[in-house]
C-alpha atoms as a PDB file:
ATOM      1  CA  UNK A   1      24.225 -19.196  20.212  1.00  0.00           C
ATOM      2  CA  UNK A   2      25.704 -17.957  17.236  1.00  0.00           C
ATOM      3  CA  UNK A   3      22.742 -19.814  14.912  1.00  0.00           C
ATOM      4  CA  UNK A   4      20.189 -18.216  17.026  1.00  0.00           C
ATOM      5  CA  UNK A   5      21.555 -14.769  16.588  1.00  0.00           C
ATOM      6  CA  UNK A   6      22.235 -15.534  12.600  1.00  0.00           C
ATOM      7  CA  UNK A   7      18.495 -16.316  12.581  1.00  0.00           C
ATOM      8  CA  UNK A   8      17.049 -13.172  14.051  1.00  0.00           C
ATOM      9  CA  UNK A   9      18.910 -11.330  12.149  1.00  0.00           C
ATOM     10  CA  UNK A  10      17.558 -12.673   9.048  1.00  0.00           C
ATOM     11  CA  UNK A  11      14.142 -12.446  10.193  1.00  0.00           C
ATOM     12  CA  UNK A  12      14.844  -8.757  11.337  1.00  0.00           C
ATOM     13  CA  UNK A  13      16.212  -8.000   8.373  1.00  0.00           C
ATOM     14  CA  UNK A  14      13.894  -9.549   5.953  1.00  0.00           C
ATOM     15  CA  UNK A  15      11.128  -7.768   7.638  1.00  0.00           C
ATOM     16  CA  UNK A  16      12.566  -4.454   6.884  1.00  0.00           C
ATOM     17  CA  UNK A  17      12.638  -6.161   3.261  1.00  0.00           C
ATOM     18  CA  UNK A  18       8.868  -6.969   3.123  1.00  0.00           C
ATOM     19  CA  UNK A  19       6.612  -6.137   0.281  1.00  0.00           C
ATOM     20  CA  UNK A  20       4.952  -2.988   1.055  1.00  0.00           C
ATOM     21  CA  UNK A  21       1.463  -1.551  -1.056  1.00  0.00           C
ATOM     22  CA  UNK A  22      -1.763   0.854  -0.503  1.00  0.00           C
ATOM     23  CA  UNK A  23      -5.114  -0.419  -1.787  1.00  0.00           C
ATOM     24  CA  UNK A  24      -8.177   1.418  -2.077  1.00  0.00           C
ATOM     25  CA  UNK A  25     -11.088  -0.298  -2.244  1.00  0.00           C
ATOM     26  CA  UNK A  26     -14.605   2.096  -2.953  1.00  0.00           C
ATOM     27  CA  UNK A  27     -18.314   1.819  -4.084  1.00  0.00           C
ATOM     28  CA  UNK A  28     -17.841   4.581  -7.501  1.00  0.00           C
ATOM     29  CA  UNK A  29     -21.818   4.972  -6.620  1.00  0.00           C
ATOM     30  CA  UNK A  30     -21.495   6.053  -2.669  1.00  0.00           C
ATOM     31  CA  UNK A  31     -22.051   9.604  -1.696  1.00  0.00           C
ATOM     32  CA  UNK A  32     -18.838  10.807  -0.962  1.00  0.00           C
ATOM     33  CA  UNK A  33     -17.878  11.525   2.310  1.00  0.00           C
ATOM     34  CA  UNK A  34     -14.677  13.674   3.898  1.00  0.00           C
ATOM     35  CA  UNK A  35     -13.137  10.638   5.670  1.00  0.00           C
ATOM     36  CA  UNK A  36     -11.782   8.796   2.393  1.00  0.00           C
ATOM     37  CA  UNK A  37     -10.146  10.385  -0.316  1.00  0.00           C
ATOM     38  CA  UNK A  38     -11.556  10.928  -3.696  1.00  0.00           C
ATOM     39  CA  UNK A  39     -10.397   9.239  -6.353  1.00  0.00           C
ATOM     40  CA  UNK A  40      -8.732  11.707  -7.850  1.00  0.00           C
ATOM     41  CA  UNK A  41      -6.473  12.010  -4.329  1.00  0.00           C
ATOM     42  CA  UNK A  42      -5.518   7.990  -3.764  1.00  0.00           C
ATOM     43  CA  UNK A  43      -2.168   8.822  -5.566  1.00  0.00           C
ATOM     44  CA  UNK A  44      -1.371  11.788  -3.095  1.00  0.00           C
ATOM     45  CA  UNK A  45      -2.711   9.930  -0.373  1.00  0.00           C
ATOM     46  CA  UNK A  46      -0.666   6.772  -1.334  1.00  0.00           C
ATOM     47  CA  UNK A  47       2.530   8.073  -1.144  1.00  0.00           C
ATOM     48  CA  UNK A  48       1.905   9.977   1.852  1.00  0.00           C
ATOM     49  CA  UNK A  49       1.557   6.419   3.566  1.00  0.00           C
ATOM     50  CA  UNK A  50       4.841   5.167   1.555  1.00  0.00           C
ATOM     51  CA  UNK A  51       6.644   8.113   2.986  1.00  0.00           C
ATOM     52  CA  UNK A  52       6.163   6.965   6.108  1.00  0.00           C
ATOM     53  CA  UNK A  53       8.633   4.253   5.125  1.00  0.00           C
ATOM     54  CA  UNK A  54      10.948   6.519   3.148  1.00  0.00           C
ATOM     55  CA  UNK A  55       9.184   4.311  -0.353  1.00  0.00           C
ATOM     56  CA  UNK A  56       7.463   6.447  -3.258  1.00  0.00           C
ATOM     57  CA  UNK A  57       3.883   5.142  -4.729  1.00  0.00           C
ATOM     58  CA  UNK A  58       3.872   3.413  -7.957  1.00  0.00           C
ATOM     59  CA  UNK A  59       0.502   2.391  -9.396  1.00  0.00           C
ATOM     60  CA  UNK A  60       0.066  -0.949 -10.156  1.00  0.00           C
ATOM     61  CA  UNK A  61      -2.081  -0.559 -13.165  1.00  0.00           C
ATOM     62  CA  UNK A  62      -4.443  -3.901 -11.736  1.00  0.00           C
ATOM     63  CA  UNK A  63      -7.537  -2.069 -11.126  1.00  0.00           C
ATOM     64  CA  UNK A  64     -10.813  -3.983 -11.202  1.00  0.00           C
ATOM     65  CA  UNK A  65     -14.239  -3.814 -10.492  1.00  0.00           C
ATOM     66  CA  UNK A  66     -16.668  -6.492  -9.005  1.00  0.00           C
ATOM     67  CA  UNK A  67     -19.644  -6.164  -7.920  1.00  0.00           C
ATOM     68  CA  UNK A  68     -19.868  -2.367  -8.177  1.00  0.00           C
ATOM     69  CA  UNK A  69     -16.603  -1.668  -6.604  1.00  0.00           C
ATOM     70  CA  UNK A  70     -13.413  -0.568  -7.424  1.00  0.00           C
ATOM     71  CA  UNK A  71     -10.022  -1.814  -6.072  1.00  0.00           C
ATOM     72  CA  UNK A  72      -7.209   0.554  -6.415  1.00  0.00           C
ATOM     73  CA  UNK A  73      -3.759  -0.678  -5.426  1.00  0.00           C
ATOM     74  CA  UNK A  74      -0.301   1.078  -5.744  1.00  0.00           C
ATOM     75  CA  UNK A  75       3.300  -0.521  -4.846  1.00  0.00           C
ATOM     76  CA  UNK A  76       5.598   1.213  -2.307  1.00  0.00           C
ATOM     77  CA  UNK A  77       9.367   1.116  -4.344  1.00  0.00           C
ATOM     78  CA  UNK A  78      12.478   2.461  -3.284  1.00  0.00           C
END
């Protein structure tokens, strides 16, 4: 009994643990439209969502494009 409870422990506890980011992914070429965020507002809106986890935003810095898109991502750190 004692292994069983060790184990969800762990597993509760590394979940609490887990790797946590915000990507954006947009078309730079779209007309913009008022249910996604500018640009200009993904850092804002990114650690709005890593608040929710008491985290601040970090950006990444491994933005891309392909195929006429844009991938944004930023890392939720304690």
């Amino acid at each position: 009994m004692r292994f069983v409870f060790l184990i969800g422990m762990l597993a509760a506890l590394g979940g609490c643990a887990m790797h946590r980011d915000v990507t954006f992914l947009y078309y730079p070429n779209a007309p913009p439209r008022d249910t996604f965020p500018r640009p200009y507002e993904f850092y804002a809106q990114a650690d709005r969502e890593c608040e929710k986890y008491g985290m601040r935003a970090s950006p990444y810095w491994s933005t891309y494009t392909s195929f006429d898109r844009v991938r944004t991502t930023y890392n939720c750190v304690q």
